[in-house]
Protein backbone atom coordinates (compact mmCIF):
# COMPACT_ATOMS: atom_id res chain seq x y z
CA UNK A 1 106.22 -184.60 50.50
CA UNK A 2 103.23 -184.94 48.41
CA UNK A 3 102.18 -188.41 49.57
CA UNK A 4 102.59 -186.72 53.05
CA UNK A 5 100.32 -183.72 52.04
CA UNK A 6 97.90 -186.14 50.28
CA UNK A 7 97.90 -188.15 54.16
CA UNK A 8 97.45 -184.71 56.04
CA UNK A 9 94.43 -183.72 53.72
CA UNK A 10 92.83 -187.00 54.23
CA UNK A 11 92.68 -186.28 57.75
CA UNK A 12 91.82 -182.97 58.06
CA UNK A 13 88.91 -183.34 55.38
CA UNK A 14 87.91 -186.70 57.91
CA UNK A 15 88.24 -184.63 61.34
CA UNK A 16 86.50 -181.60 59.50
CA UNK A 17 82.97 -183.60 59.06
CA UNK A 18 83.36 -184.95 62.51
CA UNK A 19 84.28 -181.86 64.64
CA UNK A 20 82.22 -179.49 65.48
CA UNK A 21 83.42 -175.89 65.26
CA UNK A 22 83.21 -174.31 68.56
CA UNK A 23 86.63 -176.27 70.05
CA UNK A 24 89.91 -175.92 67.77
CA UNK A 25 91.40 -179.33 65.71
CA UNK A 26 94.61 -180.46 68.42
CA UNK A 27 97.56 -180.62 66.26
CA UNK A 28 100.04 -182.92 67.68
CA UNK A 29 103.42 -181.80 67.21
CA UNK A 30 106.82 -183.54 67.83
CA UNK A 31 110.12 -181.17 66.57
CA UNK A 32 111.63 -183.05 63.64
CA UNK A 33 113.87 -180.89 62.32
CA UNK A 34 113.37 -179.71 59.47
CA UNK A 35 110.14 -180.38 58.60
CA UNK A 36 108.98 -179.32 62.25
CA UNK A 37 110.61 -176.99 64.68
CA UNK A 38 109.89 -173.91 67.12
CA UNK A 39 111.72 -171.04 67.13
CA UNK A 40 112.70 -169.06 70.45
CA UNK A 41 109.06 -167.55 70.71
CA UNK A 42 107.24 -170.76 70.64
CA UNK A 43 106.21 -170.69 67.04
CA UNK A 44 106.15 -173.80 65.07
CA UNK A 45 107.86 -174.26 61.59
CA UNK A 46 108.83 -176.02 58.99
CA UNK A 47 107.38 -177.73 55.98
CA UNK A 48 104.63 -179.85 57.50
CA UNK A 49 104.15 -176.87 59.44
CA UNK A 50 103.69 -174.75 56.46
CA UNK A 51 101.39 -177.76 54.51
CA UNK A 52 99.22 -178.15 57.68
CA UNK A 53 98.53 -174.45 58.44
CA UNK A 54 97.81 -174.17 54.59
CA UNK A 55 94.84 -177.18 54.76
CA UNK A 56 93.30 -175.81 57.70
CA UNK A 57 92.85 -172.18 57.11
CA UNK A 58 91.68 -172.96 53.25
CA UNK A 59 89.20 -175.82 55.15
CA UNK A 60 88.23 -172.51 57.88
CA UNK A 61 89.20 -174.74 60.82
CA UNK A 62 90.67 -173.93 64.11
CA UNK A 63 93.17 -175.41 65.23
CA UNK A 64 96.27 -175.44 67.63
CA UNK A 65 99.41 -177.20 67.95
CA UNK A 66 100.31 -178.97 71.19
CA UNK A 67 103.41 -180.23 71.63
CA UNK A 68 104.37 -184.04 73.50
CA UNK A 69 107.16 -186.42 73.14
CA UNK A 70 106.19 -189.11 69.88
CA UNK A 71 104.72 -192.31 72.64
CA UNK A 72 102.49 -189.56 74.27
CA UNK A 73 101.82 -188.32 71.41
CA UNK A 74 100.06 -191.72 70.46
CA UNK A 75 98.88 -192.08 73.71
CA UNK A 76 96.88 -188.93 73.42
CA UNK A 77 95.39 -189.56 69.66
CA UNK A 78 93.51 -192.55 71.33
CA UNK A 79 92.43 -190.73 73.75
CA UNK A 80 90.96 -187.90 71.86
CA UNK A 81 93.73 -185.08 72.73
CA UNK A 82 95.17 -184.94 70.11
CA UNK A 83 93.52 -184.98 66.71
CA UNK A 84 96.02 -185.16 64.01
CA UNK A 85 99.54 -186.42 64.76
């Protein structure tokens, strides 16, 4: 978990210098239970969750989390999409 936090920092800290603040950081999301899941109103949870919503708010980013199957989620990191996966 911490080597996974350490990862996530990395590239928020990376995407934070590059991004400019008027459109929100793309989190890519694929439901892994149970560090990610949605709950029956379309809320995301879990412990990466939790971690990643912690490193953007204390970095005053923001950011939303889109949703794709794992490939497109790849797919749509190259292209730009998506900017943390």
């Amino acid at each position: 978990m911490l080597r996974s936090s350490l990862i996530i920092l990395v590239l928020v800290c990376s995407f934070t210098v590059q991004l400019s603040y008027a459109e929100p950081v793309m989190v890519g999301v694929h439901i892994a239970p149970p560090v990610m899941n949605v709950d029956s109103n379309g809320k995301y949870y879990g412990s990466m969750i939790t971690t990643l919503e912690k490193i953007l708010k204390e970095a005053d980013v923001e950011y939303k989390f889109i949703e794709y199957p794992t490939r497109r989620l790849y797919k749509k990191l190259g292209e730009g999409e998506v900017h943390i996966f």
